[in-house]
N, C-alpha and C. Protein backbone atom coordinates (compact mmCIF):
# COMPACT_ATOMS: atom_id res chain seq x y z
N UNK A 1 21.61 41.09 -41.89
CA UNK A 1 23.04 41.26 -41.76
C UNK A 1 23.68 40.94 -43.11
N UNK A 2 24.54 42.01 -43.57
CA UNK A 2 25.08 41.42 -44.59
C UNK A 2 26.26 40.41 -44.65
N UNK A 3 26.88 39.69 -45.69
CA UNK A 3 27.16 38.75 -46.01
C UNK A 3 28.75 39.65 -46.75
N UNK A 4 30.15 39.32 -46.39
CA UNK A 4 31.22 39.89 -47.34
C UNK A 4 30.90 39.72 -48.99
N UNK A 5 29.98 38.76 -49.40
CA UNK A 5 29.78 38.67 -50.51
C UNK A 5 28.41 39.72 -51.61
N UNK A 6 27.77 40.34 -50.19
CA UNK A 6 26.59 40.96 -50.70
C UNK A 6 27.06 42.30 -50.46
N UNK A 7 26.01 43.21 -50.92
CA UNK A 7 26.39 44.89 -50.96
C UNK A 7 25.97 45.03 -49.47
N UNK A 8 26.29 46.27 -49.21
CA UNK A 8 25.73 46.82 -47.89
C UNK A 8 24.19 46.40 -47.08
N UNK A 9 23.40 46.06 -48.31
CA UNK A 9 21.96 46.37 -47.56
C UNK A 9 21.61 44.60 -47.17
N UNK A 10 22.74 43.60 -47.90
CA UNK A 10 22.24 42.54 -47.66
C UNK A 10 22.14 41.74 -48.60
N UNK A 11 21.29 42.50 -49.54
CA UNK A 11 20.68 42.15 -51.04
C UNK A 11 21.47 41.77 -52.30
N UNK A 12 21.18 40.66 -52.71
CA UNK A 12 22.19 40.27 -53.86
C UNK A 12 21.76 41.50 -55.44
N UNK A 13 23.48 41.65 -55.52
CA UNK A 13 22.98 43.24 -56.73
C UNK A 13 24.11 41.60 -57.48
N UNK A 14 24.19 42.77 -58.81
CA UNK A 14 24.55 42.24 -60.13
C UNK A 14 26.08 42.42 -59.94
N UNK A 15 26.61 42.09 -60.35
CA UNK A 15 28.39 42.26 -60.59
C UNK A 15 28.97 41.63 -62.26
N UNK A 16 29.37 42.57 -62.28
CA UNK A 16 30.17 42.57 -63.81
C UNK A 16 32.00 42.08 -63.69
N UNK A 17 32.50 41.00 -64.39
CA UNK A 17 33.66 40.43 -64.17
C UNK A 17 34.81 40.77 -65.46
N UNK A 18 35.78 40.97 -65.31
CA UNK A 18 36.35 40.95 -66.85
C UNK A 18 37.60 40.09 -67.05
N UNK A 19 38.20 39.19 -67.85
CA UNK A 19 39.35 38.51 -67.74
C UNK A 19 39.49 38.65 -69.40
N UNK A 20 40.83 38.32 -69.63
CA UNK A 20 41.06 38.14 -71.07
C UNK A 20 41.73 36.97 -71.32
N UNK A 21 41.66 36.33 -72.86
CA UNK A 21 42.72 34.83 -73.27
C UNK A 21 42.94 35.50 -74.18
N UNK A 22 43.78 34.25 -74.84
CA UNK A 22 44.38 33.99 -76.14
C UNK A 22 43.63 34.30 -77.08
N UNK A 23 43.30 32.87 -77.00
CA UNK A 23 42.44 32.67 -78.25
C UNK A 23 40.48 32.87 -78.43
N UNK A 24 39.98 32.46 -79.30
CA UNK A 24 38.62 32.39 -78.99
C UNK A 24 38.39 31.21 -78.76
N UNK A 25 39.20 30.76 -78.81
CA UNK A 25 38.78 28.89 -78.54
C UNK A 25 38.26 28.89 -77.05
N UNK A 26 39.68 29.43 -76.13
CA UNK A 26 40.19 29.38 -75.11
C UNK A 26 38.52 29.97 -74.29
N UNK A 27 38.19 31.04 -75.04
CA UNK A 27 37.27 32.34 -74.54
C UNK A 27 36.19 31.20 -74.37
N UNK A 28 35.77 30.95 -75.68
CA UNK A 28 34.03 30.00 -74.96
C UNK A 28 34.49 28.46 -74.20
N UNK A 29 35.64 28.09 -74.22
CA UNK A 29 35.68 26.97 -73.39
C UNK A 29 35.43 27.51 -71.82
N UNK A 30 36.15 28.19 -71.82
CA UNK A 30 36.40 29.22 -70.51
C UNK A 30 34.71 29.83 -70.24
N UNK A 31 33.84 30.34 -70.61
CA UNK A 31 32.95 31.07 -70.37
C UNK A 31 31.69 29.77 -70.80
N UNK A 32 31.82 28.67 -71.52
CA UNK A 32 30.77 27.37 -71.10
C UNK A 32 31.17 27.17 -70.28
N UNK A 33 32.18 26.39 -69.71
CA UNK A 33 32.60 26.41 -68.54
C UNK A 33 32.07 26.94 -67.29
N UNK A 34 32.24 27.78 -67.44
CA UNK A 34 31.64 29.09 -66.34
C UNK A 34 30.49 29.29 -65.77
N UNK A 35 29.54 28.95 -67.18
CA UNK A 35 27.83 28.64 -67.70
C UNK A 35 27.83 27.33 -66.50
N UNK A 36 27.97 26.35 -67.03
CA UNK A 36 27.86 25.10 -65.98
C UNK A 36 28.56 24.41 -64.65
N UNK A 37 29.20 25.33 -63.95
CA UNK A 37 29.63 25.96 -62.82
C UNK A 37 28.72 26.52 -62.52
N UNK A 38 27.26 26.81 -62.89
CA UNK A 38 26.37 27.27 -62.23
C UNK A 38 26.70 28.99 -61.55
N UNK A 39 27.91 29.20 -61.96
CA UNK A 39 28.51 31.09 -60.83
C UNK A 39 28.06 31.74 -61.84
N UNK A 40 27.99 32.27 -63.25
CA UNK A 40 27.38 33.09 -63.40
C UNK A 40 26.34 32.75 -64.15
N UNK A 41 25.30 34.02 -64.56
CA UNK A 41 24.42 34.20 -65.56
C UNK A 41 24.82 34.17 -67.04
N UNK A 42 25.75 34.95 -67.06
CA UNK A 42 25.70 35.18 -68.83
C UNK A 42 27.39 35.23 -68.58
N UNK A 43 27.90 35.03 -70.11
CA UNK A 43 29.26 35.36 -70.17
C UNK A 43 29.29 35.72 -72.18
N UNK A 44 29.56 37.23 -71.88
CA UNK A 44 29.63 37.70 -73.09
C UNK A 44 31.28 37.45 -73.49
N UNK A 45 31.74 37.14 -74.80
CA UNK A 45 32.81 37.21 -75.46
C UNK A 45 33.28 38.25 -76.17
N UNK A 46 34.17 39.36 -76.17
CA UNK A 46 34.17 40.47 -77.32
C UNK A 46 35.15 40.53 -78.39
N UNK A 47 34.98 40.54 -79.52
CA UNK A 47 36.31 40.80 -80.17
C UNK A 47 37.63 40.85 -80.22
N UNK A 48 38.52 40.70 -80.81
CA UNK A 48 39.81 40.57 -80.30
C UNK A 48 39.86 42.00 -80.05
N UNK A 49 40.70 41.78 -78.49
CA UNK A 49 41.01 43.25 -78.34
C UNK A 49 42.83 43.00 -78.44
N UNK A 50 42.85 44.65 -78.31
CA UNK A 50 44.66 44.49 -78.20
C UNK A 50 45.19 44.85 -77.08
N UNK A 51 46.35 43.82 -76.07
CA UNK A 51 46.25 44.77 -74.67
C UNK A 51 48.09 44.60 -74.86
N UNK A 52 48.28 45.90 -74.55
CA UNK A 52 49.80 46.41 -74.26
C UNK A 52 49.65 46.28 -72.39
N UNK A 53 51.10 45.58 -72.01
CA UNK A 53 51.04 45.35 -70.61
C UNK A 53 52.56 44.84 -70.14
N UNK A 54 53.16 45.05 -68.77
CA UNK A 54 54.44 44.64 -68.66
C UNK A 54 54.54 43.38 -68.15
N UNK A 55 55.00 42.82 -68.57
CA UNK A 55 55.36 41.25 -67.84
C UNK A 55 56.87 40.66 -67.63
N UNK A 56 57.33 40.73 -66.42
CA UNK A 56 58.45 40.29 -66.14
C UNK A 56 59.75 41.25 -66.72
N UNK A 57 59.36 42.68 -66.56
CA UNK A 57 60.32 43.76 -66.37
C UNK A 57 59.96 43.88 -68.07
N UNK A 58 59.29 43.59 -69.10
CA UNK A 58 59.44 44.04 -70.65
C UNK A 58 57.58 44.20 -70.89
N UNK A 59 57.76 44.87 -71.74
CA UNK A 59 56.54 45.53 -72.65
C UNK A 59 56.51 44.39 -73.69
N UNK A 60 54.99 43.91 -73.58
CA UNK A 60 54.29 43.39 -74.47
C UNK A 60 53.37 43.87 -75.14
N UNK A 61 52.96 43.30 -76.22
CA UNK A 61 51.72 43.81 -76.76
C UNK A 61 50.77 42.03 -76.97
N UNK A 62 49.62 42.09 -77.17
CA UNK A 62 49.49 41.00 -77.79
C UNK A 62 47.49 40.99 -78.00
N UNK A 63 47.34 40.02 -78.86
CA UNK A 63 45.49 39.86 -79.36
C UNK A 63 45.14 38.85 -78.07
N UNK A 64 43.55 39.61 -77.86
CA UNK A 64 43.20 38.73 -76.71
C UNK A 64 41.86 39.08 -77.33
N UNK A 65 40.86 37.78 -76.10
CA UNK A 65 39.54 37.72 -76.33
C UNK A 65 39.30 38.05 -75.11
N UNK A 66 38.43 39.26 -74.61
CA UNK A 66 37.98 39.44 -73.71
C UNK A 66 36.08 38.79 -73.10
N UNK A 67 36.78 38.36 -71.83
CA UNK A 67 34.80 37.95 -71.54
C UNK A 67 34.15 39.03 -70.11
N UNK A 68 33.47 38.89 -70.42
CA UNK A 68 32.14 39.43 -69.42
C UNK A 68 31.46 38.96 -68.65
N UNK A 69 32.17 38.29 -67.33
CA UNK A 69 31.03 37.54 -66.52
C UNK A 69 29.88 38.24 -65.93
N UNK A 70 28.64 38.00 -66.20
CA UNK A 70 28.36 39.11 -65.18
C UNK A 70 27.16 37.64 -64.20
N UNK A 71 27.16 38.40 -63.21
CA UNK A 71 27.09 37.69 -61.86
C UNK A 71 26.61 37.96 -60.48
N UNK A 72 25.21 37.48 -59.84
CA UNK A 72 25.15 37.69 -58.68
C UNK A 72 26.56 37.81 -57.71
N UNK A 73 26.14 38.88 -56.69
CA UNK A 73 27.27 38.88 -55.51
C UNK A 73 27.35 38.02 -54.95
N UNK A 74 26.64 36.99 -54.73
CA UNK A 74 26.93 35.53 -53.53
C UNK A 74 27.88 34.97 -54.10
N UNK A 75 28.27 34.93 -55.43
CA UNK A 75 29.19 34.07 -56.17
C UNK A 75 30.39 34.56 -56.24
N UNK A 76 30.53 36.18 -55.42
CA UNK A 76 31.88 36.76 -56.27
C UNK A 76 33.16 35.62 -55.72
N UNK A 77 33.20 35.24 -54.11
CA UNK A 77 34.34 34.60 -54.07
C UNK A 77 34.63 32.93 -54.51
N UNK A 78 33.23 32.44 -54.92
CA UNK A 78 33.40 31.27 -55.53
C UNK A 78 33.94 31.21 -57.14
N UNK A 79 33.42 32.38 -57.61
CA UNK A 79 33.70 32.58 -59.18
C UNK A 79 35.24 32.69 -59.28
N UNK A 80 35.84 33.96 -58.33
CA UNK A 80 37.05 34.15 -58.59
C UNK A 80 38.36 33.06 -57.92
N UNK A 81 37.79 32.25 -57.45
CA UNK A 81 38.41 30.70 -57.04
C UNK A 81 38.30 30.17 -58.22
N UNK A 82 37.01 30.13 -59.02
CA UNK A 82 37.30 29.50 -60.05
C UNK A 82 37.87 29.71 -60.97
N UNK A 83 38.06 31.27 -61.39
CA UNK A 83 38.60 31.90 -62.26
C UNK A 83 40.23 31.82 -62.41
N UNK A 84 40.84 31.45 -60.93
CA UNK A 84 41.92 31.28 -60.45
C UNK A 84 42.36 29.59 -60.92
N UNK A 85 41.62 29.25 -60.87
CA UNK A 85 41.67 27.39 -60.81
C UNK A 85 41.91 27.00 -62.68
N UNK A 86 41.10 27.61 -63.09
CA UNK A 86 40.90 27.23 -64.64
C UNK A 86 41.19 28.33 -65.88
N UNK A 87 41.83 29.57 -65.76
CA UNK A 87 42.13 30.25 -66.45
C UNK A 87 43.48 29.34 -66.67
N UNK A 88 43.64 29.79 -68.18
CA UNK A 88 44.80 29.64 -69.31
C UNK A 88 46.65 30.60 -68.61
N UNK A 89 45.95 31.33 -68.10
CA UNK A 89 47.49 32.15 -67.42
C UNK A 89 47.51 32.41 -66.21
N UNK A 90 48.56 32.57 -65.83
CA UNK A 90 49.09 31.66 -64.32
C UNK A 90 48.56 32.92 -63.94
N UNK A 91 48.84 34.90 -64.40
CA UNK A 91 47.86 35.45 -63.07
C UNK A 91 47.16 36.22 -64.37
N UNK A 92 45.84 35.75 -64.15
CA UNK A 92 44.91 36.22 -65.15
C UNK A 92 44.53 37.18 -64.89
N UNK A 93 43.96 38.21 -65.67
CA UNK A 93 42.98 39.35 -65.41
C UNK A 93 41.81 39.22 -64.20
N UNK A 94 41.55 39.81 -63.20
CA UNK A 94 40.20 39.55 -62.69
C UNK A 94 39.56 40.88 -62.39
N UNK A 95 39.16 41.47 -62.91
CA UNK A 95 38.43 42.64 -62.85
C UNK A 95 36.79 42.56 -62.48
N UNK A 96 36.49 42.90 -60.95
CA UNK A 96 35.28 43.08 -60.75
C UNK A 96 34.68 44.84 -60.50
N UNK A 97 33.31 44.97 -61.17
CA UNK A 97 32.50 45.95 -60.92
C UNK A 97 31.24 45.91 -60.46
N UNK A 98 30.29 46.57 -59.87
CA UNK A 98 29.53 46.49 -59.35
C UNK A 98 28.56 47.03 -60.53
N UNK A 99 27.30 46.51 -61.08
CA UNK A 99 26.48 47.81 -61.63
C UNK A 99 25.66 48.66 -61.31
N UNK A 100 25.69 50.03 -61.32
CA UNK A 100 25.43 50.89 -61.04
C UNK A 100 23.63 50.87 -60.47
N UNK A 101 23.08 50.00 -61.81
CA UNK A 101 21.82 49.56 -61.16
C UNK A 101 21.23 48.70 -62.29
N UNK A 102 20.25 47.82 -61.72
CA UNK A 102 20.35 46.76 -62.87
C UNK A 102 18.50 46.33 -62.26
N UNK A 103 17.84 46.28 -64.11
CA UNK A 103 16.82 46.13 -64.44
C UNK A 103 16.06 44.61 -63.06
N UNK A 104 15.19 45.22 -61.93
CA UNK A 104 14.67 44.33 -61.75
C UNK A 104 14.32 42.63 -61.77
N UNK A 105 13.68 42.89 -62.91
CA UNK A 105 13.46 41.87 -63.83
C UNK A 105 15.15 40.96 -64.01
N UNK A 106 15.67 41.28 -64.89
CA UNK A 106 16.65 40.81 -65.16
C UNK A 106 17.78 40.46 -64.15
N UNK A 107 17.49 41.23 -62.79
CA UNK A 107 18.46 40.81 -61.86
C UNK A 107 17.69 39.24 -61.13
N UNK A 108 16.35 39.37 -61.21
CA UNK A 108 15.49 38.25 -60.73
C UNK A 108 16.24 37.07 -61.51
N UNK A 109 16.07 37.51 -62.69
CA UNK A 109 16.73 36.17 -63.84
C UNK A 109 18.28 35.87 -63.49
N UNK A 110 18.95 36.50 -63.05
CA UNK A 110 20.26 35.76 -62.84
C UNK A 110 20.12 35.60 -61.68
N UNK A 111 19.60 35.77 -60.26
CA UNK A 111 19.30 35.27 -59.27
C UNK A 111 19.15 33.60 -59.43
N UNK A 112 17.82 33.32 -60.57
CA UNK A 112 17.21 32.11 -60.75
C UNK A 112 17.93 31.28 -61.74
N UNK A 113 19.05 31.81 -62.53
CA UNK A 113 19.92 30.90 -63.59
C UNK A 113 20.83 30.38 -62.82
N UNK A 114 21.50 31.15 -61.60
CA UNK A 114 22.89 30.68 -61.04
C UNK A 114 22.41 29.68 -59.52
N UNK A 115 23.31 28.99 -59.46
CA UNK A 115 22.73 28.13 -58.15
C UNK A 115 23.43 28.85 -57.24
């Protein structure tokens, strides 16, 4: 039987997360963090990106650090509690994807990194 947190068949698949900060400070505090919270496997950091977006009826622009949680499905609703709890802005980015299909091997390994 599946689980609201698992795919259809039951089986824990991979899930890819996306949020953005400020700074890079903000980015690896936020994504060690994350690391020892035991919810995900890996958390990639990328470059400053630039995100144009409306907030409170006006157009912004502004530099952000985007991260990459990526993450067994058992964790999606514990992660995004956490993501909610300890992000830098009151409504942060939370962007989840599913991946399309993900190396065996490597899904074994984030199975066995995350508690």
């Amino acid at each position: 039987m599946s689980t609201p947190d698992n795919n259809e068949s039951g089986a824990e698949e991979l899930l890819l997360g996306f949020t953005t900060v400020e700074t890079r400070d903000e980015a690896e505090k936020l994504g060690r963090e994350a690391m020892d919270s035991g919810l995900a496997a890996c958390i990639q950091i990328d470059a400053p990106v630039t995100s144009y977006f409306l907030w409170e009826g006006k157009r912004h622009e502004a530099v952000e650090h985007r991260l990459l949680f990526k993450f067994v499905s058992g964790h999606r609703r514990a992660l995004e509690a956490w993501i909610q709890r300890h992000h830098p802005y009151d409504t942060p980015e939370w962007i989840v994807v599913a991946a399309d299909h993900t190396a065996e091997k490597y899904l074994q390994w984030a199975r066995e990194v995350t508690k």
